[in-house]
C-alpha atoms as a PDB file:
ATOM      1  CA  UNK A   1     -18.508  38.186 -19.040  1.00  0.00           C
ATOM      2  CA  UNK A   2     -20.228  37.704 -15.470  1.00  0.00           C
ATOM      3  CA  UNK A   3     -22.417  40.745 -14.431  1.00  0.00           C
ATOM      4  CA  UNK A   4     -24.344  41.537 -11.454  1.00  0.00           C
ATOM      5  CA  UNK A   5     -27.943  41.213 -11.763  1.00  0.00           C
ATOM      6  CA  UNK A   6     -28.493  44.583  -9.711  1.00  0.00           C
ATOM      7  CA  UNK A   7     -26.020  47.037 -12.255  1.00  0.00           C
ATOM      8  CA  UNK A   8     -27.045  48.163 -15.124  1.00  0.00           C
ATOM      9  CA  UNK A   9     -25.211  48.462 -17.952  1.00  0.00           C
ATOM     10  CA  UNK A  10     -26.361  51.590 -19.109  1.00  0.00           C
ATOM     11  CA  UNK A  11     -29.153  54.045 -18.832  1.00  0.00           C
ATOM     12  CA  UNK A  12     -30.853  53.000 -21.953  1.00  0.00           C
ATOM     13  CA  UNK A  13     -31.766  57.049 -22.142  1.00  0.00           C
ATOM     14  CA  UNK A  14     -34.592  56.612 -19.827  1.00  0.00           C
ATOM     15  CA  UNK A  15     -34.013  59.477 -17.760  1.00  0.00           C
ATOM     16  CA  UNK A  16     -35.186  57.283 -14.657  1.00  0.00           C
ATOM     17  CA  UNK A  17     -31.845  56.793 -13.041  1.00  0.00           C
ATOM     18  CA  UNK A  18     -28.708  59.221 -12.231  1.00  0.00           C
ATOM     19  CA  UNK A  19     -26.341  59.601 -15.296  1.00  0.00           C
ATOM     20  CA  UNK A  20     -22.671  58.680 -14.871  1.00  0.00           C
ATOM     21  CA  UNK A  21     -21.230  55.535 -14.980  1.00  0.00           C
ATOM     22  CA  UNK A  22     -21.404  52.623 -12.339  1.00  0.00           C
ATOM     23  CA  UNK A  23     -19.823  50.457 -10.655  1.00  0.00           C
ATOM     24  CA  UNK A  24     -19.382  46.984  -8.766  1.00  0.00           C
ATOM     25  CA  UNK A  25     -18.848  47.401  -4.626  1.00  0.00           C
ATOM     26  CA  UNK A  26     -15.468  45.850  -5.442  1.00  0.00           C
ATOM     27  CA  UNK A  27     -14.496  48.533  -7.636  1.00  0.00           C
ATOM     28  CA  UNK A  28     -15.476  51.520  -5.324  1.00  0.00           C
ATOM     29  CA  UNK A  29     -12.989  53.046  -2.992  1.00  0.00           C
ATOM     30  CA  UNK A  30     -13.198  51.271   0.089  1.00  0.00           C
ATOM     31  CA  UNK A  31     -15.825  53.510   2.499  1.00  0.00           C
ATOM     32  CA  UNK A  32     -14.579  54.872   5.267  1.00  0.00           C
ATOM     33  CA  UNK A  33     -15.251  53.145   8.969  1.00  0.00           C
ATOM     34  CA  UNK A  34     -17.790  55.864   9.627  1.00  0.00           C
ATOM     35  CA  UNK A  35     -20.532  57.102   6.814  1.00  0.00           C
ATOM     36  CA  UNK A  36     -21.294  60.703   6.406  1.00  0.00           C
ATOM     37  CA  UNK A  37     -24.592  61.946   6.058  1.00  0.00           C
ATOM     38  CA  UNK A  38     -24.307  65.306   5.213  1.00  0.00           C
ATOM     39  CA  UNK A  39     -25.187  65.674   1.587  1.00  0.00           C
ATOM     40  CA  UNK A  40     -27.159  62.182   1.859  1.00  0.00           C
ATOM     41  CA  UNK A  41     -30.078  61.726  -0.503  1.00  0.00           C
ATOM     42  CA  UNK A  42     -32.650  59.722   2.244  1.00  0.00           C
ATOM     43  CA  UNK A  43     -36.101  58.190   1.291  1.00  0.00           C
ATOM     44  CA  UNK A  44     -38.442  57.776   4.699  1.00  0.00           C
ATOM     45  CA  UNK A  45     -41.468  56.286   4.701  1.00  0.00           C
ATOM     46  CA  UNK A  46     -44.101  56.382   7.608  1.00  0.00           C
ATOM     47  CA  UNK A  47     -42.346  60.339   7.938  1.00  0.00           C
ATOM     48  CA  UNK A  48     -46.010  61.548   9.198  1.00  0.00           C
ATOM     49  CA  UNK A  49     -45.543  60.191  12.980  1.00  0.00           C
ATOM     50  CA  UNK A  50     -43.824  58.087  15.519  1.00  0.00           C
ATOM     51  CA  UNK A  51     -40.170  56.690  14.492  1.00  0.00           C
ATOM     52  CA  UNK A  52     -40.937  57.405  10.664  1.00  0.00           C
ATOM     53  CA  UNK A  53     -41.283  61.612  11.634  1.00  0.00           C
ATOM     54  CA  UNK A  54     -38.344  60.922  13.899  1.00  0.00           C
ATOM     55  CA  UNK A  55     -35.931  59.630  11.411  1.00  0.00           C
ATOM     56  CA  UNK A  56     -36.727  62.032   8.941  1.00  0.00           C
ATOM     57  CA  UNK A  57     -36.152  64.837  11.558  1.00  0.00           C
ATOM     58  CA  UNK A  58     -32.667  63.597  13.022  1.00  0.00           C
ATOM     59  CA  UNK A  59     -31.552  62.993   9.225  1.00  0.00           C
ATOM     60  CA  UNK A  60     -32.088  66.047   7.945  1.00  0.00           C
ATOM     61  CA  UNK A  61     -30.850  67.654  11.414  1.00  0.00           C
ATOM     62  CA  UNK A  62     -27.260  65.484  10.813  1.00  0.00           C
ATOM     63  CA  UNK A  63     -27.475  67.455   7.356  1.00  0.00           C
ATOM     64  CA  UNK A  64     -29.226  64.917   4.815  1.00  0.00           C
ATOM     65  CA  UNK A  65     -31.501  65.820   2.170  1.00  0.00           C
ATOM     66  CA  UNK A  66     -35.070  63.963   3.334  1.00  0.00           C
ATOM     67  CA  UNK A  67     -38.270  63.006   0.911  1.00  0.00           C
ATOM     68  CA  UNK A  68     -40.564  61.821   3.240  1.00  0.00           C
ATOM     69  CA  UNK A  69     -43.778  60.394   2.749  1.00  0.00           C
ATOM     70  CA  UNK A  70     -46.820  58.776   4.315  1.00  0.00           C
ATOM     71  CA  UNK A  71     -50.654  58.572   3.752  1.00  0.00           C
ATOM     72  CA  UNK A  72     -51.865  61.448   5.678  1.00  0.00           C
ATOM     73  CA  UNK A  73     -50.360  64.614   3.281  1.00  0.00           C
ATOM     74  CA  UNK A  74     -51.597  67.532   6.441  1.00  0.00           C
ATOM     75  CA  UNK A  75     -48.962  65.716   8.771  1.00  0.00           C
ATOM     76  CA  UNK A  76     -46.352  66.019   5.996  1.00  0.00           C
ATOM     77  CA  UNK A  77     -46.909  69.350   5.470  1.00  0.00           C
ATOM     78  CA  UNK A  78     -47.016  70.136   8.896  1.00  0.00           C
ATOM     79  CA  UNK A  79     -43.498  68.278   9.111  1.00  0.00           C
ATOM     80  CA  UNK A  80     -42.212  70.285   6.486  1.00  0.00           C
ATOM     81  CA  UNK A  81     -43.009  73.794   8.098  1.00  0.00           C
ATOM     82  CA  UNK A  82     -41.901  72.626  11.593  1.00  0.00           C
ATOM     83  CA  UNK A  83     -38.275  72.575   9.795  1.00  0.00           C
ATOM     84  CA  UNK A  84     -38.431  75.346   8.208  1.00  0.00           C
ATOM     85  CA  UNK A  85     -39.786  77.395  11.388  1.00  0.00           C
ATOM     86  CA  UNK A  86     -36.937  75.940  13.488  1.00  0.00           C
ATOM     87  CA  UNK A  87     -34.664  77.689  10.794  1.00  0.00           C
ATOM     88  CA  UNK A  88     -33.056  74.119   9.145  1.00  0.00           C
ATOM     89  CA  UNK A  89     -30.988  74.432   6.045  1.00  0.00           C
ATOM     90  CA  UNK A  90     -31.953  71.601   4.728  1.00  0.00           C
ATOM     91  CA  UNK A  91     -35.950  71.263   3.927  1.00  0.00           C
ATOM     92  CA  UNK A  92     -37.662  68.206   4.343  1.00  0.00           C
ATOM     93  CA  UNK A  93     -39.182  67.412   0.837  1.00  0.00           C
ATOM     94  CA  UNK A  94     -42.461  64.837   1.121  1.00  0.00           C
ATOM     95  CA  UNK A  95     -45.178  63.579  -1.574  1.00  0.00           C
ATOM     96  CA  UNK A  96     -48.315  61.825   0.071  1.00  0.00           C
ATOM     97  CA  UNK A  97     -49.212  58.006  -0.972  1.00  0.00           C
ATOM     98  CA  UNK A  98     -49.803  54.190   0.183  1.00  0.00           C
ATOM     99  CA  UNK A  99     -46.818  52.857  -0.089  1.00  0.00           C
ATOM    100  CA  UNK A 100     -48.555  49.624  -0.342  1.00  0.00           C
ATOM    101  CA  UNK A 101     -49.444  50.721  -4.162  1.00  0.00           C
ATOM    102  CA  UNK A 102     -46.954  49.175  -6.586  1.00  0.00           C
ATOM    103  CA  UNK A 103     -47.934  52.299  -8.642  1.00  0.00           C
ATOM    104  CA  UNK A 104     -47.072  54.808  -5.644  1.00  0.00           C
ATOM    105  CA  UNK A 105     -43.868  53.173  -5.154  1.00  0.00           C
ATOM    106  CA  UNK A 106     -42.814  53.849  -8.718  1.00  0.00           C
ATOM    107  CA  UNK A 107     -43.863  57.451  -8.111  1.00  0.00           C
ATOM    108  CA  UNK A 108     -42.204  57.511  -5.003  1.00  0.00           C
ATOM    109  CA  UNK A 109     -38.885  56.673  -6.384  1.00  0.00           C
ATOM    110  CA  UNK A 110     -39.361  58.868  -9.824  1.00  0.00           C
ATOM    111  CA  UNK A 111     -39.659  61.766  -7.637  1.00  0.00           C
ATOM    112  CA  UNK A 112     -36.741  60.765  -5.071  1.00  0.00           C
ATOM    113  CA  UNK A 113     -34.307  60.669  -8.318  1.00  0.00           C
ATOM    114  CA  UNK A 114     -36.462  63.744 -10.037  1.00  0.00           C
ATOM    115  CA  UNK A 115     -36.269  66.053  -6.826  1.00  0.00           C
ATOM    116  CA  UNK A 116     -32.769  64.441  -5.350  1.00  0.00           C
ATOM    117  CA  UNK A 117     -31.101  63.137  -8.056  1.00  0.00           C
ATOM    118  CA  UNK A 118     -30.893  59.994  -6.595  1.00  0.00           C
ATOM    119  CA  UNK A 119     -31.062  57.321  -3.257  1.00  0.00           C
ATOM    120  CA  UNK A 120     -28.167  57.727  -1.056  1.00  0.00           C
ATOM    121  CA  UNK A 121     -30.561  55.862   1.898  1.00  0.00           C
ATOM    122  CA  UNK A 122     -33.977  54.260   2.325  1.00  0.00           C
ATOM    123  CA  UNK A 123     -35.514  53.866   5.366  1.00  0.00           C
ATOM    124  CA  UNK A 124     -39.001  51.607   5.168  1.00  0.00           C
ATOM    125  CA  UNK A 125     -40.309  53.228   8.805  1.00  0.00           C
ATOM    126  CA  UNK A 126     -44.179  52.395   7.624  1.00  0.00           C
ATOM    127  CA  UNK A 127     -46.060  49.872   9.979  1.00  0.00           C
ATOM    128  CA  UNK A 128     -49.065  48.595  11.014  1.00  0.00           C
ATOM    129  CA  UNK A 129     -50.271  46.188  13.912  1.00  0.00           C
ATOM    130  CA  UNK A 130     -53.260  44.261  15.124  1.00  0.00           C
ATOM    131  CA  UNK A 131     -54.460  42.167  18.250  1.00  0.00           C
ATOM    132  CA  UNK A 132     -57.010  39.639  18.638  1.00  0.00           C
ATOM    133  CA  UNK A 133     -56.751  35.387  18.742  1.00  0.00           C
ATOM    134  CA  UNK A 134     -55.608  34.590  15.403  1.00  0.00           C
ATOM    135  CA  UNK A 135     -59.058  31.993  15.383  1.00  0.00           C
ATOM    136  CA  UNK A 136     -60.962  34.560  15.441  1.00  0.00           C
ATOM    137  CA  UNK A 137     -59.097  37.233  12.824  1.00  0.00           C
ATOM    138  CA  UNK A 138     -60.209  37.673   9.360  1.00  0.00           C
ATOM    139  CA  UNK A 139     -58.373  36.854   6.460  1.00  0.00           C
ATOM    140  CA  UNK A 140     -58.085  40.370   5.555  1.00  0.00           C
ATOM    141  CA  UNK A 141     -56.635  41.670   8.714  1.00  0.00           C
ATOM    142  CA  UNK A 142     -53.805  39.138   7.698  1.00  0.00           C
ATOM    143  CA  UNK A 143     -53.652  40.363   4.398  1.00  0.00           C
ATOM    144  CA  UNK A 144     -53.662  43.988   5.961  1.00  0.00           C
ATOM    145  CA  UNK A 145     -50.937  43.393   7.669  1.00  0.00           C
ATOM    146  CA  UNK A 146     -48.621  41.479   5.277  1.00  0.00           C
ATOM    147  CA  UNK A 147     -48.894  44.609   3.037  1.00  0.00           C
ATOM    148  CA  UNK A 148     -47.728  47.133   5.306  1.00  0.00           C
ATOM    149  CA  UNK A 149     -45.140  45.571   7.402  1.00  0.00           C
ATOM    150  CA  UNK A 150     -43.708  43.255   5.112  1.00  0.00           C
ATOM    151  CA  UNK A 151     -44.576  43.368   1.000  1.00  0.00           C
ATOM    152  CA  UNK A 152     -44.735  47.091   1.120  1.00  0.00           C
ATOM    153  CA  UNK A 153     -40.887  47.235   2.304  1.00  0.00           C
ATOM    154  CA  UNK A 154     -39.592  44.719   0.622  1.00  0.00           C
ATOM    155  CA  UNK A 155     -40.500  45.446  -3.030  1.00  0.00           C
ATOM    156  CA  UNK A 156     -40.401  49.075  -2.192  1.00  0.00           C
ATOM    157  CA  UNK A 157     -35.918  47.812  -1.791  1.00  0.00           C
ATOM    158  CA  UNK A 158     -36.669  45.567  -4.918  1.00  0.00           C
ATOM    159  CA  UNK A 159     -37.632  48.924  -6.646  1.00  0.00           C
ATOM    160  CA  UNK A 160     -35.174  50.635  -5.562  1.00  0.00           C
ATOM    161  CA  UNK A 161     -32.002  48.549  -5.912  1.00  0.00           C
ATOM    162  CA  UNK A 162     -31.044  50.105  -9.499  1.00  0.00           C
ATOM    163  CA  UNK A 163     -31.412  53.364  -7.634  1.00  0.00           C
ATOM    164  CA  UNK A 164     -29.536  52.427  -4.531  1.00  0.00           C
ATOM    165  CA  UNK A 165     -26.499  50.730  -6.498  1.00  0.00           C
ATOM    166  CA  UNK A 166     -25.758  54.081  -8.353  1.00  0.00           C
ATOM    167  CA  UNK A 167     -25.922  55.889  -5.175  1.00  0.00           C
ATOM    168  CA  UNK A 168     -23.392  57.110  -2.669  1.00  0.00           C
ATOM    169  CA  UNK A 169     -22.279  54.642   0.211  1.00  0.00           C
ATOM    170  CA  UNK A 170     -25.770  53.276   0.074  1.00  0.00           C
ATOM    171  CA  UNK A 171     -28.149  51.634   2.738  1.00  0.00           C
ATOM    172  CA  UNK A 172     -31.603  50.118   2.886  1.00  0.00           C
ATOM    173  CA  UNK A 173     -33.022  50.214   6.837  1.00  0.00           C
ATOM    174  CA  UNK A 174     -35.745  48.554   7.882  1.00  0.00           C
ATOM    175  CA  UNK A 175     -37.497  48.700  10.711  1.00  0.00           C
ATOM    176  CA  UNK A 176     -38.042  45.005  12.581  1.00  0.00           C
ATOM    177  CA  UNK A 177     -39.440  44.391  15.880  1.00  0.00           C
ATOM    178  CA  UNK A 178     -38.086  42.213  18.602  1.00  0.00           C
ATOM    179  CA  UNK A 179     -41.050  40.026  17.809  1.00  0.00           C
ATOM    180  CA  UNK A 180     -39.451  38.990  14.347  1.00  0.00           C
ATOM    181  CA  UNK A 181     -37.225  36.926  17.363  1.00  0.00           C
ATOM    182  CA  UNK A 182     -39.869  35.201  19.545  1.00  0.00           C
ATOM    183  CA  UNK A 183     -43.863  35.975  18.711  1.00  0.00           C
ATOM    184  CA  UNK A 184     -46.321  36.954  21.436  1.00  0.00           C
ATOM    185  CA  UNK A 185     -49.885  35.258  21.597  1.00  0.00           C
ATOM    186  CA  UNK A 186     -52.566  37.629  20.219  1.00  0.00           C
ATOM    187  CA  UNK A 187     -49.601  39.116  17.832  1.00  0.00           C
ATOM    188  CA  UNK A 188     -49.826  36.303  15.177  1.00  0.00           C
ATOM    189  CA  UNK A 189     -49.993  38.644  12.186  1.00  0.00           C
ATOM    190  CA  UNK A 190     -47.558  40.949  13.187  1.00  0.00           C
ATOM    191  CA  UNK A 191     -45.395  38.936  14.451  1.00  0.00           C
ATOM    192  CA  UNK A 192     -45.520  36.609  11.216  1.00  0.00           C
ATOM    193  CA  UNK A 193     -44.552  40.240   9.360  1.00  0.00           C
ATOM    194  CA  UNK A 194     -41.611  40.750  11.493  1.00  0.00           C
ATOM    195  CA  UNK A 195     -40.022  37.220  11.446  1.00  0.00           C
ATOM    196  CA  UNK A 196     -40.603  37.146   7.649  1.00  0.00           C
ATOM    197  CA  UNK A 197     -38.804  41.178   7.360  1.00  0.00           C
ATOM    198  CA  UNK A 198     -35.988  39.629   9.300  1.00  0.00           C
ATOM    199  CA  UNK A 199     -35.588  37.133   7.582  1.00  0.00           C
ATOM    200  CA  UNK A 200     -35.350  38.546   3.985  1.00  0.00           C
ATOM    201  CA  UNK A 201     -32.963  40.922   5.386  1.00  0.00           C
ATOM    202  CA  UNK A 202     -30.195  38.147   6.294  1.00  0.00           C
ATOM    203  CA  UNK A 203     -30.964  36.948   2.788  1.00  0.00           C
ATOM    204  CA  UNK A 204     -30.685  40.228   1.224  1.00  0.00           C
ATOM    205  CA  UNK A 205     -27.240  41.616   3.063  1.00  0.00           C
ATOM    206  CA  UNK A 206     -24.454  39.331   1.192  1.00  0.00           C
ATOM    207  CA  UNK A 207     -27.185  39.758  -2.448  1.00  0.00           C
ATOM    208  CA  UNK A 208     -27.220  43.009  -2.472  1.00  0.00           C
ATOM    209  CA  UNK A 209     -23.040  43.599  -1.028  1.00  0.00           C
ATOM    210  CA  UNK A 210     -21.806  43.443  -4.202  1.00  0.00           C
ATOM    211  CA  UNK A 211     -23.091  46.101  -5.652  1.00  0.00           C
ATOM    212  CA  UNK A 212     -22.296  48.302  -2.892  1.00  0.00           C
ATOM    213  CA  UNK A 213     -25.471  48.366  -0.989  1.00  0.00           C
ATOM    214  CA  UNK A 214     -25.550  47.615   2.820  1.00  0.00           C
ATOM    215  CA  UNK A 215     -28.817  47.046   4.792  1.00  0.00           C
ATOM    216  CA  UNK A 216     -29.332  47.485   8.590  1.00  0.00           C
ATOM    217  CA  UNK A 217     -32.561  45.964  10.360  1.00  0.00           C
ATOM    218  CA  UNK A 218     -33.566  48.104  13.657  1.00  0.00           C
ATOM    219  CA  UNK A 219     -35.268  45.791  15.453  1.00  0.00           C
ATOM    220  CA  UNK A 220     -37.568  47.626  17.728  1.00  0.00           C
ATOM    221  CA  UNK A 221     -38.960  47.092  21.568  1.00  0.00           C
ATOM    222  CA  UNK A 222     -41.848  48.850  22.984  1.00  0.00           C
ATOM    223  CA  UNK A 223     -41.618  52.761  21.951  1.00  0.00           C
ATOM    224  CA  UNK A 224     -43.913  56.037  22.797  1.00  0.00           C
ATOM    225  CA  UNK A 225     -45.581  56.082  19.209  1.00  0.00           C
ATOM    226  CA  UNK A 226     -49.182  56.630  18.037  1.00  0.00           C
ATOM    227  CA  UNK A 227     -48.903  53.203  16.527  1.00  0.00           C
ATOM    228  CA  UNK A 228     -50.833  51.255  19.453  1.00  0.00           C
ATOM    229  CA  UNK A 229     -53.578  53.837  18.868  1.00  0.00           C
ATOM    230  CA  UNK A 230     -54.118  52.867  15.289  1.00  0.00           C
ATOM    231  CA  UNK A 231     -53.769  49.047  15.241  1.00  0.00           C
ATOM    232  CA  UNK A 232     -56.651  47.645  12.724  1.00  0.00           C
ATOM    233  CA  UNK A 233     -58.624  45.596  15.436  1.00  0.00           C
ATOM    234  CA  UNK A 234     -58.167  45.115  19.633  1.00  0.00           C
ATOM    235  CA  UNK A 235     -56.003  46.833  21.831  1.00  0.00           C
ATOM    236  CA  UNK A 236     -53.241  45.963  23.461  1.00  0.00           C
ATOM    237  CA  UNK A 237     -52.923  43.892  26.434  1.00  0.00           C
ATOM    238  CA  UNK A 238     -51.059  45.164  29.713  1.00  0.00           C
ATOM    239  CA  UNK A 239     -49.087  42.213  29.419  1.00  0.00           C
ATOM    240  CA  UNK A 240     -47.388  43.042  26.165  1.00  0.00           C
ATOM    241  CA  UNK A 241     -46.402  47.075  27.372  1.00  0.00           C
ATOM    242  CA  UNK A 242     -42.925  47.184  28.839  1.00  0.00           C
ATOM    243  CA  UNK A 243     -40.743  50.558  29.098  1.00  0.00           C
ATOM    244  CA  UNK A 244     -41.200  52.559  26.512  1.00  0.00           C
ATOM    245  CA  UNK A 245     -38.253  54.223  24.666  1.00  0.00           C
ATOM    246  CA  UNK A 246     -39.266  57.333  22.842  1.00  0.00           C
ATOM    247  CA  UNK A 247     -39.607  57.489  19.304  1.00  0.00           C
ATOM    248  CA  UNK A 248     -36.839  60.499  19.290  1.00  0.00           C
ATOM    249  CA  UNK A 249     -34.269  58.249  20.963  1.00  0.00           C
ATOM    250  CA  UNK A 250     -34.966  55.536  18.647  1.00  0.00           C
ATOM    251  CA  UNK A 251     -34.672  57.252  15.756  1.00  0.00           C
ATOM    252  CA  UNK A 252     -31.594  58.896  17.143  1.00  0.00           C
ATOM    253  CA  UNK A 253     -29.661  55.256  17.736  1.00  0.00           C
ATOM    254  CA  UNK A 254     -30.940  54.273  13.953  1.00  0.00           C
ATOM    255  CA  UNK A 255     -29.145  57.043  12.464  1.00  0.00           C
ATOM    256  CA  UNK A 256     -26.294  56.637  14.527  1.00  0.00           C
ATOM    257  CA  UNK A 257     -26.450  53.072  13.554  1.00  0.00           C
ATOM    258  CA  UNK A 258     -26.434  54.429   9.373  1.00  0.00           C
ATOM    259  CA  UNK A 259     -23.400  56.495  10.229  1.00  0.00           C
ATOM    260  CA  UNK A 260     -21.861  53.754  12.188  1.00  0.00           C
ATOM    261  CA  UNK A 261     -22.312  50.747   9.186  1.00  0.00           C
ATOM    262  CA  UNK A 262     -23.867  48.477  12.014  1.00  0.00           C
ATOM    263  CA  UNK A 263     -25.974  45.142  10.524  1.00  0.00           C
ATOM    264  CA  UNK A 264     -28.561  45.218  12.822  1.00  0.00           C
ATOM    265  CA  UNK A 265     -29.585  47.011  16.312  1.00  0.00           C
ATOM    266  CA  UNK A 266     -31.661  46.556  19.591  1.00  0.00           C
ATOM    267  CA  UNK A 267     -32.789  50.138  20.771  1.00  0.00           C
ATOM    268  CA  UNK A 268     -33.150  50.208  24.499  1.00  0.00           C
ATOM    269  CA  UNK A 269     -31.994  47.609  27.700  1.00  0.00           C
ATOM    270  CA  UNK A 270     -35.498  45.756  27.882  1.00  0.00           C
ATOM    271  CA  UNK A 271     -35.889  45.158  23.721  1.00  0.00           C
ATOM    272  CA  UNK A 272     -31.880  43.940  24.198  1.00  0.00           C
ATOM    273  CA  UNK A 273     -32.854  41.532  27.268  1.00  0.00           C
ATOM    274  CA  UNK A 274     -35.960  40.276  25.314  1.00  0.00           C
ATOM    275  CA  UNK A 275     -34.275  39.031  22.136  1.00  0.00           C
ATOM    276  CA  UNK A 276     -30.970  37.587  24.704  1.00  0.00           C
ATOM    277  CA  UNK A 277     -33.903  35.834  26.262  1.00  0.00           C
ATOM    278  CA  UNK A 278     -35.543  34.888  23.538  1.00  0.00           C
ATOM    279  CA  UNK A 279     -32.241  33.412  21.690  1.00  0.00           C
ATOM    280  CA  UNK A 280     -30.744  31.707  25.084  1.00  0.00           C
ATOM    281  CA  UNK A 281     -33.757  30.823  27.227  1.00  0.00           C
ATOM    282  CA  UNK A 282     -36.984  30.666  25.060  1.00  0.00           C
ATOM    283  CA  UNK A 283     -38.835  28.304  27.195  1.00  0.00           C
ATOM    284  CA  UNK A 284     -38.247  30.657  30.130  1.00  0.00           C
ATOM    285  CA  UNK A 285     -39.836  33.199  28.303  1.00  0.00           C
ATOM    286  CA  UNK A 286     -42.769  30.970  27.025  1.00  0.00           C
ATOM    287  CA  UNK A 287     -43.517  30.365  30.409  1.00  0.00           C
ATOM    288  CA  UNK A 288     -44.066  34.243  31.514  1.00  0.00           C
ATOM    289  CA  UNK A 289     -45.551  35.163  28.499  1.00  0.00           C
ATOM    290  CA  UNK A 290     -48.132  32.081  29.527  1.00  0.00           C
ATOM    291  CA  UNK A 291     -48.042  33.093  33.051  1.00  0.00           C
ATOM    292  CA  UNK A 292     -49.404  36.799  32.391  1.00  0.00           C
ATOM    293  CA  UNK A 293     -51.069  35.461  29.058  1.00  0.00           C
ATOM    294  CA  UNK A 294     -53.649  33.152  31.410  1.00  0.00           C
ATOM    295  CA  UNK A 295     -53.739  35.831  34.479  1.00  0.00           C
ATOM    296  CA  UNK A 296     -54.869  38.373  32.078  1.00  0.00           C
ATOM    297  CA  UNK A 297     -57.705  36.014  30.417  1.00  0.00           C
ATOM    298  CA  UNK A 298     -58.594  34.846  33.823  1.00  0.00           C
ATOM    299  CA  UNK A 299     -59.114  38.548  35.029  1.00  0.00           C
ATOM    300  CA  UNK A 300     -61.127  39.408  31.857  1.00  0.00           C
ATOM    301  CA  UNK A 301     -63.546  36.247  32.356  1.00  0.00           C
ATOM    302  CA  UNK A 302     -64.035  37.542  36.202  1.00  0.00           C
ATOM    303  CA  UNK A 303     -64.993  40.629  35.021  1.00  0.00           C
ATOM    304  CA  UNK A 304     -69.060  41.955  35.803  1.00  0.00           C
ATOM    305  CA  UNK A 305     -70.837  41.723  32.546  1.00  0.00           C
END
């Protein structure tokens, strides 16, 4: 008898996942065209700012329950109390952690099934970013950077299958970048993070079908976070800004995109004209990016020292 690898057969008595039986994608009822939220059991990481915070706000504000959790525990509080204050029925539930700790993510998903019940939706909204000649980078910023944008969210899924496939209309979202479609020079790391991301979700999406789970990558463009303010080393060139789409209209078009069982999506008319660009014209692009790339190295090296 054929099984699938991400079903188990029973609960072993564990306690660590929801009781009741399970079963293959092909044996649910069919979903309906549009998923509904309300009642949704949601996992966000990166909840303490920028598109992270955003989600978790326009989830629970569409009626889902929300764990959220990031490093800095104050922000998560404060996250928590802004809800309440505005009179939500629905508190936003958080626990503080790096989700780069295998340990952490354990924790993370004990406590989702613990305080929940279960994982109707995970959204992997943590990120990190750095700039700089790749020559010149150390090893560890590469490392850095691996960890958070790309082995942090993909094990943190790995975990979180079992816990996923006895779920509710399930979905795993991660957020991409319009650089996993064509990198930028002094992006190397990031970009590398991206591609890979976007890559393992194409992989992932028939995988993971059968036993009922869909994934959606948002693939972002430039957006009014705190992100740029935090990268790990440089800063970011005026050459690589662009218009900015706020992180409360991004995270607006994700959920909408959860509700709406969409594969992947392209917030905003510039991020959408990038990756058309980047898939039908890429050498046209090359050449602006190396047209602003050398104007903007020129200008530095004319600078007064």
């Amino acid at each position: 008898m054929s099984t699938n690898p991400l079903l188990p057969l029973h609960n072993h008595g564990s306690g660590n996942w929801p009781s009741g039986s399970v079963t293959s994608g092909r044996e649910q009822p069919k979903p309906r065209w549009r998923r509904t939220l309300s009642g949704k059991r949601c996992v966000v990481t990166g909840a303490s700012s920028g598109v992270g915070r955003a989600v978790a706000i326009e989830l629970s504000r569409r009626g889902a329950i929300v764990l959220a959790t990031a490093r800095r525990e104050p922000l998560l509080v404060g996250l928590a109390a802004e809800q309440i204050e505005i009179g939500m029925s629905q508190p936003i539930l958080y626990t503080a952690g790096d989700i780069t700790s295998n340990l952490f993510r354990q924790q993370l998903i004990h406590t989702a099934i613990e305080q929940m019940g279960g994982i109707d939706i995970l959204v992997a909204a943590a990120g990190s970013g750095a700039i700089g000649a790749f020559s010149h980078a150390s090893p560890q910023t590469l490392q850095d950077i691996m960890d958070v944008d790309f082995f942090a969210p993909a094990e943190l899924v790995r975990q979180s299958l079992p816990a996923l496939a006895c779920g509710r209309d399930s979905v795993a979202v991660l957020i991409g970048s319009i650089l996993g479609y064509h990198a930028l020079p002094l992006h190397a790391e990031y970009c590398a993070a991206k591609s890979a991301l976007r890559s393992l979700v194409n992989a992932l999406r028939l995988e993971i079908a059968p036993a009922g789970i869909q994934i959606l990558l948002a693939s972002l463009g430039p957006t009014e976070t705190e992100f740029w303010d935090h990268l790990l080393t440089g800063t970011r060139p005026r050459w690589s800004r662009g218009y900015q789409w706020s992180a409360k209209k991004t995270a607006a078009s994700i959920v909408t995109a959860i509700e709406h069982r969409r594969r992947e999506i392209v917030p905003g008319f510039g991020a959408k004209a990038f990756v058309l660009g980047s898939r039908l014209f890429p050498s046209l692009i090359n050449a602006i990016l190396k047209r602003r790339f050398q104007r903007d190295a020129r200008a530095l090296h004319n600078q007064p020292r």
